[in-house]
N, C-alpha and C. Protein backbone atom coordinates (compact mmCIF):
# COMPACT_ATOMS: atom_id res chain seq x y z
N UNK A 1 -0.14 -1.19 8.28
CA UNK A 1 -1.54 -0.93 8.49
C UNK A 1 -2.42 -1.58 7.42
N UNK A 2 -1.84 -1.85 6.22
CA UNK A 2 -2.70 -2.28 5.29
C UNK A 2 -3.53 -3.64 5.67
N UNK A 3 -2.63 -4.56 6.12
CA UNK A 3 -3.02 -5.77 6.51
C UNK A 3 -3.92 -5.50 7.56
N UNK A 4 -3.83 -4.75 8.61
CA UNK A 4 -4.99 -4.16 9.60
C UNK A 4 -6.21 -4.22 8.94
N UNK A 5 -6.08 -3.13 7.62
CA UNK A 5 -7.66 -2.75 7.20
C UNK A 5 -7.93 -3.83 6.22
N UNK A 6 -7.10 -4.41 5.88
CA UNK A 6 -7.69 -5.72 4.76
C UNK A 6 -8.67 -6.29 5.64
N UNK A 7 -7.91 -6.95 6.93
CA UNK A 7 -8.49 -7.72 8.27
C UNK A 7 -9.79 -7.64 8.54
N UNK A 8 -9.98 -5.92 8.98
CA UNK A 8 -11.06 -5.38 9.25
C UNK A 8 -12.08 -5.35 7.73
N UNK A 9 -11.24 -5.43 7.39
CA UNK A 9 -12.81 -5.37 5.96
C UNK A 9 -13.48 -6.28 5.65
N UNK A 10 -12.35 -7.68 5.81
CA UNK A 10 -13.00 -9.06 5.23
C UNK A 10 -13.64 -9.49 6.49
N UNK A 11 -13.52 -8.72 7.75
CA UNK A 11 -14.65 -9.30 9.05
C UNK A 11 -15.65 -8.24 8.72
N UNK A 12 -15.90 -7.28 8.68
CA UNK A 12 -17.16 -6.68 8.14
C UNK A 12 -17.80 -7.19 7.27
N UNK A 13 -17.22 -7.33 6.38
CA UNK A 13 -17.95 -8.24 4.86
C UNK A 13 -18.26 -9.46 5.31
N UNK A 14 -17.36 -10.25 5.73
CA UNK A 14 -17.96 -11.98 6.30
C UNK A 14 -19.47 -11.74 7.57
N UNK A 15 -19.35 -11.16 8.16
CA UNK A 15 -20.39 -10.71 9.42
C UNK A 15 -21.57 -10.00 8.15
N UNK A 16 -21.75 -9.19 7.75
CA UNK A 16 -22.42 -8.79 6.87
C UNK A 16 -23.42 -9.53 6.29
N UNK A 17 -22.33 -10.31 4.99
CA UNK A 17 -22.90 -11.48 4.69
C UNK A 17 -23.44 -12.64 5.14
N UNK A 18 -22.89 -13.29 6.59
CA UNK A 18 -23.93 -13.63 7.34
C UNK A 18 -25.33 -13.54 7.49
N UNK A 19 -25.30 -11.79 8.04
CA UNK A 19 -26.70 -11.40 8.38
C UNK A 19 -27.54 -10.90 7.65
N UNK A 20 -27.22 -10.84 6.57
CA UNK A 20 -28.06 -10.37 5.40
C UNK A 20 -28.23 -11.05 3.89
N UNK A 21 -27.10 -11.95 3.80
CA UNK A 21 -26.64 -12.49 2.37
C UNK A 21 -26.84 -11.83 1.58
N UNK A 22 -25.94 -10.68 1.05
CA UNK A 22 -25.73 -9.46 0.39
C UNK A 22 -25.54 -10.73 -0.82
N UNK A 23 -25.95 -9.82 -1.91
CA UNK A 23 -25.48 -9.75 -3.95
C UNK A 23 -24.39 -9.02 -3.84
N UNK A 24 -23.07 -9.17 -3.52
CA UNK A 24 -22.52 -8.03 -4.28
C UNK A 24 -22.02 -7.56 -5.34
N UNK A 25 -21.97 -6.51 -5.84
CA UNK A 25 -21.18 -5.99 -7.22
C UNK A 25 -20.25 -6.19 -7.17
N UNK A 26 -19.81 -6.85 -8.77
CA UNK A 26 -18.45 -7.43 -8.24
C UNK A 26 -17.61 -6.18 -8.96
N UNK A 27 -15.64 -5.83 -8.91
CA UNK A 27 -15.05 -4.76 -9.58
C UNK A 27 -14.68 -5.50 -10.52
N UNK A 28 -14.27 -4.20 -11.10
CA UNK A 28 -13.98 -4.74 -12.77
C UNK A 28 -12.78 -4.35 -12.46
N UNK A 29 -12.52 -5.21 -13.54
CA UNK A 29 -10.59 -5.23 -13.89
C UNK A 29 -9.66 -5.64 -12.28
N UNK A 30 -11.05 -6.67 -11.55
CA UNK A 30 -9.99 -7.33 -10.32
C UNK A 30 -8.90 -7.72 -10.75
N UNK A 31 -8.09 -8.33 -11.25
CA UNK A 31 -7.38 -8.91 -11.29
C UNK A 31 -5.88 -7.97 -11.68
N UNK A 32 -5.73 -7.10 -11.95
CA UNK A 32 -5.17 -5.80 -12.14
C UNK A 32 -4.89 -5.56 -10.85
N UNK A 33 -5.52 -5.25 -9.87
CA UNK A 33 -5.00 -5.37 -8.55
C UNK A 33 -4.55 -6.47 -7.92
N UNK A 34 -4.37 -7.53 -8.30
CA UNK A 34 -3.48 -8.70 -7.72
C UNK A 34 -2.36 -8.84 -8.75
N UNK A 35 -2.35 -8.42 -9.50
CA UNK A 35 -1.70 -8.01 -10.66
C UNK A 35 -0.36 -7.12 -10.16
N UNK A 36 -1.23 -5.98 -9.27
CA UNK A 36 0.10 -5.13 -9.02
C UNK A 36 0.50 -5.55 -7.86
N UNK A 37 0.00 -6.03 -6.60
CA UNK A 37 0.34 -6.64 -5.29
C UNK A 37 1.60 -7.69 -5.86
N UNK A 38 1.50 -8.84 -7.08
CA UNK A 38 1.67 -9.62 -7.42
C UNK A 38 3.53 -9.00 -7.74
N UNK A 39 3.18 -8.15 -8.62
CA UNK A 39 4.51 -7.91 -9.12
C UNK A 39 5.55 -7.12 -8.04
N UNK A 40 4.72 -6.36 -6.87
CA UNK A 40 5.57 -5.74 -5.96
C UNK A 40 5.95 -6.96 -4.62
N UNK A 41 5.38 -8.22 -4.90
CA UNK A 41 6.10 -9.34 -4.02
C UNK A 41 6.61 -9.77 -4.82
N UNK A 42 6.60 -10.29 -6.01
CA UNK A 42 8.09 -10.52 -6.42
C UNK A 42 8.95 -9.93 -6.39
N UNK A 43 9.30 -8.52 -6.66
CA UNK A 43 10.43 -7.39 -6.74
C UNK A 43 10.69 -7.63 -5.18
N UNK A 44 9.68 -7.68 -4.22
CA UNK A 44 10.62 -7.84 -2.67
C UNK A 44 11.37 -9.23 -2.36
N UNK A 45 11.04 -10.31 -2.81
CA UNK A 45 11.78 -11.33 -2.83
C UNK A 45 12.61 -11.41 -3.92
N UNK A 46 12.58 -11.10 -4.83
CA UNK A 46 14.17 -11.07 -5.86
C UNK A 46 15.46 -10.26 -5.46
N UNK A 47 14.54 -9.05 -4.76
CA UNK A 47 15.98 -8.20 -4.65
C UNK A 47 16.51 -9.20 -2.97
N UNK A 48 15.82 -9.85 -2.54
CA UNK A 48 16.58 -10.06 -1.09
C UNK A 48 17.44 -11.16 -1.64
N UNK A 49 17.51 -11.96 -3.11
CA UNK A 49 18.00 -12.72 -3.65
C UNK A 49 19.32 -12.21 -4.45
N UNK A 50 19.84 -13.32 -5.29
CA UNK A 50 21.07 -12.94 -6.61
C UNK A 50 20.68 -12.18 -7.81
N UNK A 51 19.38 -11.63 -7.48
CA UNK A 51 18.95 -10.73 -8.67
C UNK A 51 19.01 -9.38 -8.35
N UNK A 52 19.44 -9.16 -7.04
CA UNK A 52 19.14 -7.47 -6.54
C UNK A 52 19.66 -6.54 -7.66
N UNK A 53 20.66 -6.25 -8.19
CA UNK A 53 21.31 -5.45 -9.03
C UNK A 53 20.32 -5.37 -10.65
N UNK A 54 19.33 -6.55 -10.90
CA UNK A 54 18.43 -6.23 -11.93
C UNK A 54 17.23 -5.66 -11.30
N UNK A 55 16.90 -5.85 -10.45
CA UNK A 55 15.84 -5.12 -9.36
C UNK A 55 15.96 -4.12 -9.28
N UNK A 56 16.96 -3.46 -8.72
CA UNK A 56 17.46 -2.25 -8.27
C UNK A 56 17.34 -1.45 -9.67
N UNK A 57 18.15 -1.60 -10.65
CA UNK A 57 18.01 -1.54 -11.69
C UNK A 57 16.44 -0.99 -12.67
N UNK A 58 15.78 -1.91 -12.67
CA UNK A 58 14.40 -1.86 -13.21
C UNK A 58 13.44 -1.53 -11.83
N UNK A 59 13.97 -0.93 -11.11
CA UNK A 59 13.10 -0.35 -10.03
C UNK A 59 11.69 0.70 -10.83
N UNK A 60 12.56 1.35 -11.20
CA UNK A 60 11.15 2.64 -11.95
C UNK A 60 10.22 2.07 -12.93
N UNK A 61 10.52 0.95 -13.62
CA UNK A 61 9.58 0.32 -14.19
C UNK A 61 8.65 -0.29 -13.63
N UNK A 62 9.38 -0.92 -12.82
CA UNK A 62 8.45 -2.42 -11.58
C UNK A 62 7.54 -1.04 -10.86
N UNK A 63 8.09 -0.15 -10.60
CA UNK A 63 6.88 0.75 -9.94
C UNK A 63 6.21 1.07 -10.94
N UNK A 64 6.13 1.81 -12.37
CA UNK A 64 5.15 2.04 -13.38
C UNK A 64 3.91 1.14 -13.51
N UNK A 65 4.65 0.00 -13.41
CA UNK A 65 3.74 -1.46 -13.63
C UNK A 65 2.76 -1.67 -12.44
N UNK A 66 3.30 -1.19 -11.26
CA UNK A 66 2.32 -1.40 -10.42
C UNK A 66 1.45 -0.47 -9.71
N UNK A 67 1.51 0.64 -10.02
CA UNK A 67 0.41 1.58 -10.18
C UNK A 67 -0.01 1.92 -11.36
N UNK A 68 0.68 1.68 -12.39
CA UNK A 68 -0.39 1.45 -13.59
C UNK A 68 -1.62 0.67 -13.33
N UNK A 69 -1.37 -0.57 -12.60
CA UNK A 69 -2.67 -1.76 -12.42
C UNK A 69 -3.23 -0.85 -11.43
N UNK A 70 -2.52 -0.17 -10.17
CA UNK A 70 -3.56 0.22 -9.21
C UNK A 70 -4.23 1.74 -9.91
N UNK A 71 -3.86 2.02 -10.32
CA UNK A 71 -4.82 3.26 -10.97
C UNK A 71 -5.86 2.85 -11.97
N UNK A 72 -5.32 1.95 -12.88
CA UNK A 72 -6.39 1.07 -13.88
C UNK A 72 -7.83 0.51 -13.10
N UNK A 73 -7.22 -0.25 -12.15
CA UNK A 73 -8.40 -0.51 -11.26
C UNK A 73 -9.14 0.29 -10.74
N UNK A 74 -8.82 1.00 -10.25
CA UNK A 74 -9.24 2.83 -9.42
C UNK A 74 -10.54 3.38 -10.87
N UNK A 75 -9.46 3.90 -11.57
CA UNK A 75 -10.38 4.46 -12.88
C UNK A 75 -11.25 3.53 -13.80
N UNK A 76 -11.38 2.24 -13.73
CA UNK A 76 -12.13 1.45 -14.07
C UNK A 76 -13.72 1.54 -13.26
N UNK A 77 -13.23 1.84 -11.73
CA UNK A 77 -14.44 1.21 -11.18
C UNK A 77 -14.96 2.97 -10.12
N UNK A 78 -14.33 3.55 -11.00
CA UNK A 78 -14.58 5.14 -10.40
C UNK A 78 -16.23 5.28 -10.26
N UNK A 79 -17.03 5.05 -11.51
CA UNK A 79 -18.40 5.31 -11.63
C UNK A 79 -19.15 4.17 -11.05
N UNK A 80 -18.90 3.19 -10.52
CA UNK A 80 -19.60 2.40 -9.85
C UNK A 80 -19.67 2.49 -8.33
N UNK A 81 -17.96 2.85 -7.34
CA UNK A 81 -18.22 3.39 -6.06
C UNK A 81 -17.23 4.27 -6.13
N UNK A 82 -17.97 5.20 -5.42
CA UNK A 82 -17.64 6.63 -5.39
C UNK A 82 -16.35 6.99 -4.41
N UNK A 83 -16.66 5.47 -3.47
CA UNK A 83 -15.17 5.96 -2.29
C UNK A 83 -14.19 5.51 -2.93
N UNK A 84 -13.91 4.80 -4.04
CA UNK A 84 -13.24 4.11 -4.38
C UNK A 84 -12.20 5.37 -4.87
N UNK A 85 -12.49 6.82 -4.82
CA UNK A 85 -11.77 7.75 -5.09
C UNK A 85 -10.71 8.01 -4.03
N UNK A 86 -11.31 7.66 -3.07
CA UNK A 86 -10.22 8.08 -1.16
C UNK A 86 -9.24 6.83 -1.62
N UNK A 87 -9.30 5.62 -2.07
CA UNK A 87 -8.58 4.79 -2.27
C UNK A 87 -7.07 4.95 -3.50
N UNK A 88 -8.02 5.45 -4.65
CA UNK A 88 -6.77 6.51 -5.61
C UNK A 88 -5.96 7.45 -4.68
N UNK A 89 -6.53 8.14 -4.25
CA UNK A 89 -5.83 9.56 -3.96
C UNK A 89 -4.69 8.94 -2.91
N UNK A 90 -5.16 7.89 -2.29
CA UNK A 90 -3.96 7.39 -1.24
C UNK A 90 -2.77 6.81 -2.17
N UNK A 91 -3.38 5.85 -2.92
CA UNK A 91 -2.25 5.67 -4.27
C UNK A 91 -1.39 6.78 -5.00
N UNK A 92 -2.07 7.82 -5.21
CA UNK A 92 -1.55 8.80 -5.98
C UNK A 92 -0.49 9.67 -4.88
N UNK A 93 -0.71 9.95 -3.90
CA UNK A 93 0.48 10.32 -2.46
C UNK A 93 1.30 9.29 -2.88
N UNK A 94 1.60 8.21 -2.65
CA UNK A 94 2.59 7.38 -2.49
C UNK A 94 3.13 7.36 -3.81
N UNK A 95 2.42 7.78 -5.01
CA UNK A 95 2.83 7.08 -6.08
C UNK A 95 4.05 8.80 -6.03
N UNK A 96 3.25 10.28 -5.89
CA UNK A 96 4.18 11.23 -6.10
C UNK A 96 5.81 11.30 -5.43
N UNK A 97 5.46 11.11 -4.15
CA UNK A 97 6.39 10.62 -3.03
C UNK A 97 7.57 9.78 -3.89
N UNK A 98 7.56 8.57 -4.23
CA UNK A 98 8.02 7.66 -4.94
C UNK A 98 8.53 8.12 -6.09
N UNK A 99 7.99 8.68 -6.92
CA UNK A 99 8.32 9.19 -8.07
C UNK A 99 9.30 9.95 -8.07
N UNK A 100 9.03 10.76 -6.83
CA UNK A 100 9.89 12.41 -7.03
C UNK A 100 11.36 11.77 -5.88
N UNK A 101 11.38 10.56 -5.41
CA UNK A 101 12.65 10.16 -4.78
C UNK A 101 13.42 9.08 -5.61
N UNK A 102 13.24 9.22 -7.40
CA UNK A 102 14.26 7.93 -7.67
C UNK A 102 13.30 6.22 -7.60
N UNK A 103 12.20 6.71 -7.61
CA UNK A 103 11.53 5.62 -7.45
C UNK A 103 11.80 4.66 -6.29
N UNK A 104 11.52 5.55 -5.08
CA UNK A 104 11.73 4.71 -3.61
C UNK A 104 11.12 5.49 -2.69
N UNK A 105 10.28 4.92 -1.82
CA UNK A 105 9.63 5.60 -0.62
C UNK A 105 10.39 6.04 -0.02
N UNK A 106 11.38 7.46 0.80
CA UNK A 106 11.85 7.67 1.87
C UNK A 106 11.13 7.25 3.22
N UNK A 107 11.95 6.47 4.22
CA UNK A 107 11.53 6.07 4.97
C UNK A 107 12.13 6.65 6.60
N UNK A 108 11.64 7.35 7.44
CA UNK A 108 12.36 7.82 8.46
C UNK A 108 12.53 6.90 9.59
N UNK A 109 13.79 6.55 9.76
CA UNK A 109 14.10 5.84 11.02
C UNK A 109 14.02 5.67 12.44
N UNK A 110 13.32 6.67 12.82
CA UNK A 110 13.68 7.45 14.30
C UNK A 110 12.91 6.07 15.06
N UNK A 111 12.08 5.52 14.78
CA UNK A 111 10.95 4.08 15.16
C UNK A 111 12.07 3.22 15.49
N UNK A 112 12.32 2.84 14.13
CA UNK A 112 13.52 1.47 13.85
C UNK A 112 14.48 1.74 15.02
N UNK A 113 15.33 2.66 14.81
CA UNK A 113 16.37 3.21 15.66
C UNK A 113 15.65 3.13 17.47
N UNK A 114 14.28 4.24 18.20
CA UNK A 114 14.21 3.50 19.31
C UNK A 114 13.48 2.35 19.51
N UNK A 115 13.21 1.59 18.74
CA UNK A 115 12.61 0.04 19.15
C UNK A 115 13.73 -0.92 19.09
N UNK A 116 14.93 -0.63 18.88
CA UNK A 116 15.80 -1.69 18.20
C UNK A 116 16.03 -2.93 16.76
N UNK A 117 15.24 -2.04 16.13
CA UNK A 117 14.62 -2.93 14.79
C UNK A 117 16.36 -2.55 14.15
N UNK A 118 17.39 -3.47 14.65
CA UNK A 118 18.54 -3.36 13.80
C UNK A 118 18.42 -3.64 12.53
N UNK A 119 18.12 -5.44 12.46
CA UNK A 119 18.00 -5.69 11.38
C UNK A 119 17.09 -4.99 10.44
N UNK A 120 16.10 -4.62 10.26
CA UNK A 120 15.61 -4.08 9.53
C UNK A 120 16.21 -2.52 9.08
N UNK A 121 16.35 -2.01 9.74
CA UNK A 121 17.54 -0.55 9.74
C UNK A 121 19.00 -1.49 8.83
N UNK A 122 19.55 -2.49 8.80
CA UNK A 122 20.60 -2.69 8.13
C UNK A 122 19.95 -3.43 6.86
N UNK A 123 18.68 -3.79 6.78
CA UNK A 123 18.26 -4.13 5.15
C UNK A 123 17.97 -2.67 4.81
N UNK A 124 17.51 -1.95 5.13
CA UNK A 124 17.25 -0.66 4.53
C UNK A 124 18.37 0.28 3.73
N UNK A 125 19.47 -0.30 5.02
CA UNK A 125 20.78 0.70 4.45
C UNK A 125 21.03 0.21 3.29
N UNK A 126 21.11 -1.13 3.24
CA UNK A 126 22.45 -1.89 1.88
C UNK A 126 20.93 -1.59 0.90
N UNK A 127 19.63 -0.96 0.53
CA UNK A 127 18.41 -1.15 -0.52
C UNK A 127 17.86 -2.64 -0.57
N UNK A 128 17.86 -3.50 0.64
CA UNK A 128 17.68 -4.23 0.61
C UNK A 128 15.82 -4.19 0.95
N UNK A 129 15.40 -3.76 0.97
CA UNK A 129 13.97 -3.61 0.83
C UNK A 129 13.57 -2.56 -0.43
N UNK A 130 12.48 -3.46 -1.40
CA UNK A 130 12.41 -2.93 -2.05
C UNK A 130 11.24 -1.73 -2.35
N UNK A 131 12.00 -0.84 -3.28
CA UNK A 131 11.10 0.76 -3.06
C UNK A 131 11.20 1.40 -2.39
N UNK A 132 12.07 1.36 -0.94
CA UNK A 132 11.92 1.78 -0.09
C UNK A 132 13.72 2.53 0.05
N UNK A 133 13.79 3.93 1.01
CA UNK A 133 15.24 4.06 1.06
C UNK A 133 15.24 4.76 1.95
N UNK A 134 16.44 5.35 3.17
CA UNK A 134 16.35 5.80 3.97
C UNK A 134 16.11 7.64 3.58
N UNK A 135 15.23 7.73 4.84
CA UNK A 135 15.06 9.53 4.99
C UNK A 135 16.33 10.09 4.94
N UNK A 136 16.83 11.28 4.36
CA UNK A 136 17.99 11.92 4.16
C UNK A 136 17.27 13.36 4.08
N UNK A 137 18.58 14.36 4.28
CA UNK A 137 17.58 15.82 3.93
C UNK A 137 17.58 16.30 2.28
N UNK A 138 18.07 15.13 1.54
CA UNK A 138 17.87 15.60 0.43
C UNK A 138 16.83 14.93 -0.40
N UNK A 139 15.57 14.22 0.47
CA UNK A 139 14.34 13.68 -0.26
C UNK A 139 13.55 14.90 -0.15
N UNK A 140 12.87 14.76 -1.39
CA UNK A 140 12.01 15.35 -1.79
C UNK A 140 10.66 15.09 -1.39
N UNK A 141 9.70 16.61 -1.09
CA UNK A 141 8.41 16.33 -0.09
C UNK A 141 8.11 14.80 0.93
N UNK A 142 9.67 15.35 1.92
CA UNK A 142 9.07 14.28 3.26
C UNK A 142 8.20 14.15 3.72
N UNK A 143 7.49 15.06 3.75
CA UNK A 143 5.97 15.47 4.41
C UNK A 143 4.87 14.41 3.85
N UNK A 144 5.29 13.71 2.86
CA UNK A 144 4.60 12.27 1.95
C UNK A 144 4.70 11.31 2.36
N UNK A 145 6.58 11.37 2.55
CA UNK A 145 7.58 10.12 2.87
C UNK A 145 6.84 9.39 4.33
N UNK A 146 7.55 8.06 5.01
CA UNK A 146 6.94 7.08 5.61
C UNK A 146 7.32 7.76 6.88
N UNK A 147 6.83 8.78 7.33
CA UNK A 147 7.21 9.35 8.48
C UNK A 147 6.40 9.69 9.68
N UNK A 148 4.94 9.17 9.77
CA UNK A 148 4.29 8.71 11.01
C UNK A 148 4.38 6.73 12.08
N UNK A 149 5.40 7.17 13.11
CA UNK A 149 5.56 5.99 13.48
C UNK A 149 4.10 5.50 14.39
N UNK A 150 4.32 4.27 14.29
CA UNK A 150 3.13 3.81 14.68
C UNK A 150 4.14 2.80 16.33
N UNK A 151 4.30 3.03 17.41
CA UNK A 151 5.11 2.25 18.33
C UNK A 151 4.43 1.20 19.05
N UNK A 152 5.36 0.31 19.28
CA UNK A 152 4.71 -0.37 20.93
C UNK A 152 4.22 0.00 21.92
N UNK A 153 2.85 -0.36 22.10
CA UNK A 153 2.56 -1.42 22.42
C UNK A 153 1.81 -2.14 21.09
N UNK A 154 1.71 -1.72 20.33
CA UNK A 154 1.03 -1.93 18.86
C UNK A 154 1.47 -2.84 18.46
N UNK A 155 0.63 -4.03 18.11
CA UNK A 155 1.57 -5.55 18.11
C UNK A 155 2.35 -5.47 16.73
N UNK A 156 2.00 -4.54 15.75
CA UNK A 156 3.26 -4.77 14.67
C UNK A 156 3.82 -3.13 14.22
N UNK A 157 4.53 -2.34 15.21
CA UNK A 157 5.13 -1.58 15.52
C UNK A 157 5.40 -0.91 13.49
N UNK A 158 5.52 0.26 12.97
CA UNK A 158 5.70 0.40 11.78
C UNK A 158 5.96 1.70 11.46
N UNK A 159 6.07 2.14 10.19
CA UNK A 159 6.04 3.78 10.19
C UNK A 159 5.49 3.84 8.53
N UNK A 160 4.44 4.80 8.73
CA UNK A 160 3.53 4.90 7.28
C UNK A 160 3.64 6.25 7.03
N UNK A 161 2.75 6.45 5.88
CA UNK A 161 2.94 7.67 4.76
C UNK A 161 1.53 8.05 5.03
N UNK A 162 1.01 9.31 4.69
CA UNK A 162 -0.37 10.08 4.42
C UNK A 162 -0.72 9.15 4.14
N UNK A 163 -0.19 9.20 2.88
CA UNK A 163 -1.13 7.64 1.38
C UNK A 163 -1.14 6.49 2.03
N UNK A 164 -0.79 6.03 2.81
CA UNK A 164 -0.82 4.42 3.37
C UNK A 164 -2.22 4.49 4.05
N UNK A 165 -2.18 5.63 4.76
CA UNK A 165 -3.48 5.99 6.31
C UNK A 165 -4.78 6.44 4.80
N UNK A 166 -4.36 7.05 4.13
CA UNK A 166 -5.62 7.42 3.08
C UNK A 166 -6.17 6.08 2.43
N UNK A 167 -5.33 5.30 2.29
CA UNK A 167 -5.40 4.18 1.31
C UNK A 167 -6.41 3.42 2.35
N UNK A 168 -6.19 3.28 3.79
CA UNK A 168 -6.43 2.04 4.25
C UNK A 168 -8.03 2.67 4.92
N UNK A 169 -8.34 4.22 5.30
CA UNK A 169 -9.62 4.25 5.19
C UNK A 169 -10.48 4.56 3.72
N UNK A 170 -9.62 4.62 2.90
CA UNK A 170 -10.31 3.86 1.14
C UNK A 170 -10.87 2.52 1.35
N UNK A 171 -10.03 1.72 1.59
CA UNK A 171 -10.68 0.34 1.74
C UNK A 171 -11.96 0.23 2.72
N UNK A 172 -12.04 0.43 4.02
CA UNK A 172 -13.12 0.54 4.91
C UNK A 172 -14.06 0.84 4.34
N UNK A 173 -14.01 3.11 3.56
CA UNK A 173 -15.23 3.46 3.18
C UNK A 173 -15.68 2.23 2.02
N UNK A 174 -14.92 1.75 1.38
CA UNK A 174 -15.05 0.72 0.12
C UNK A 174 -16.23 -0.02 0.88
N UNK A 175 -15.60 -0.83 2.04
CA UNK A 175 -16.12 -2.04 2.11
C UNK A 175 -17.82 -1.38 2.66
N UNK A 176 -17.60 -0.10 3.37
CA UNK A 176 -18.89 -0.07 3.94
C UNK A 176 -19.64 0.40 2.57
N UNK A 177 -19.26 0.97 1.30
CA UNK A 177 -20.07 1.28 0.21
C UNK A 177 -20.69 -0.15 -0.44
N UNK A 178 -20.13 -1.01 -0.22
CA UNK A 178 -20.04 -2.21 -0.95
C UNK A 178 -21.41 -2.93 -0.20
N UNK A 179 -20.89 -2.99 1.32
CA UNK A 179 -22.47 -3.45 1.88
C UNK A 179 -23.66 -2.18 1.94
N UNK A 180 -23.53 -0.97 1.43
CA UNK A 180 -25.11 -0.29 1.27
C UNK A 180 -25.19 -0.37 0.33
N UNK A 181 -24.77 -0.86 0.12
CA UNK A 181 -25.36 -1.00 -1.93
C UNK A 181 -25.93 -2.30 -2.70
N UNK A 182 -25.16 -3.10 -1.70
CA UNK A 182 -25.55 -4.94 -2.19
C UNK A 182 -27.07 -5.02 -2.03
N UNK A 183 -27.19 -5.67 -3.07
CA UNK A 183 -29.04 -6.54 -3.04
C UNK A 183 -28.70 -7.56 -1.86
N UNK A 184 -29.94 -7.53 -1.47
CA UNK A 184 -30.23 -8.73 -0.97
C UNK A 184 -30.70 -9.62 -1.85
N UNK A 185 -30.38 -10.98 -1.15
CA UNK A 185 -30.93 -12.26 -1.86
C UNK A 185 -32.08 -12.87 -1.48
């Protein structure tokens, strides 16, 4: 879903700016958030590589590091937009979730399993996706874990967390705070 609401935000904002040629405020400490995007695509392409076992390994760090940046960013730019709080709190679900499983999202299969998503169900088993690990009954607060499926006919079929769905109307309210607030030029 994330990529959904990125989508939808940068066509609101581009249409926007069109019709109005907004000033906008820019955030502080951007780069802190590409920062943490940055370091959680590398950790997914190393571990699918000859490095998995240092990955796997420094898993709880590589997550520290990357909600460190996404909370830095969050609490940096708290007093400038106010939704930018619905955007934390979606971070902070995923980040507890994560935390309290070993540093890995539990992820429930029941999607994977009836859509036929083998392969992906057999990177999951061997930890071959990273952060991520299968639902078992011994994860802690599933009720966090990635357990709303999203099915076909939905062109990219998935299964998310509270915090994913919180996170991604964070971004929206963002973007719509961002255009009532811009000067015009």
């Amino acid at each position: 879903m994330l990529i959904e609401s990125v989508a939808i935000c940068i066509t609101i904002l581009l249409i926007s700016y069109r019709r109005h040629r907004f000033d906008f405020r820019p955030f502080k400490w951007l780069p802190l958030l590409f920062v943490g995007f940055l370091v959680e695509l590398i950790a997914v392409q190393l571990i699918k590589g000859t490095h998995y076992n240092s990955v796997i390994a420094l898993t709880f760090y590589i997550q520290i590091i990357i909600y460190a940046c996404l909370f830095s960013f969050v609490l940096k730019n708290v007093k400038y937009y106010k939704t930018i709080v619905v955007l934390g709190f979606g971070f902070l679900l995923n980040a507890i979730v994560i935390f309290a499983n070993n540093s890995r999202m539990p992820v429930d299969t029941a999607m994977a399993i009836n859509c036929g998503f083998t392969e992906s169900l057999k990177l999951l088993n061997k930890g071959l996706i990273f952060g991520h690990q299968t639902m078992t009954s011994a994860v802690n607060l599933p009720f966090l874990a990635d357990v709303i499926s999203i099915y076909p006919p939905y062109p990219r079929p998935q299964t998310l967390s509270i915090g994913d769905i919180i996170i991604d109307i964070g971004l929206i309210l963002l973007t719509i705070e961002q255009i009532r607030t811009a000067r015009k030029v």
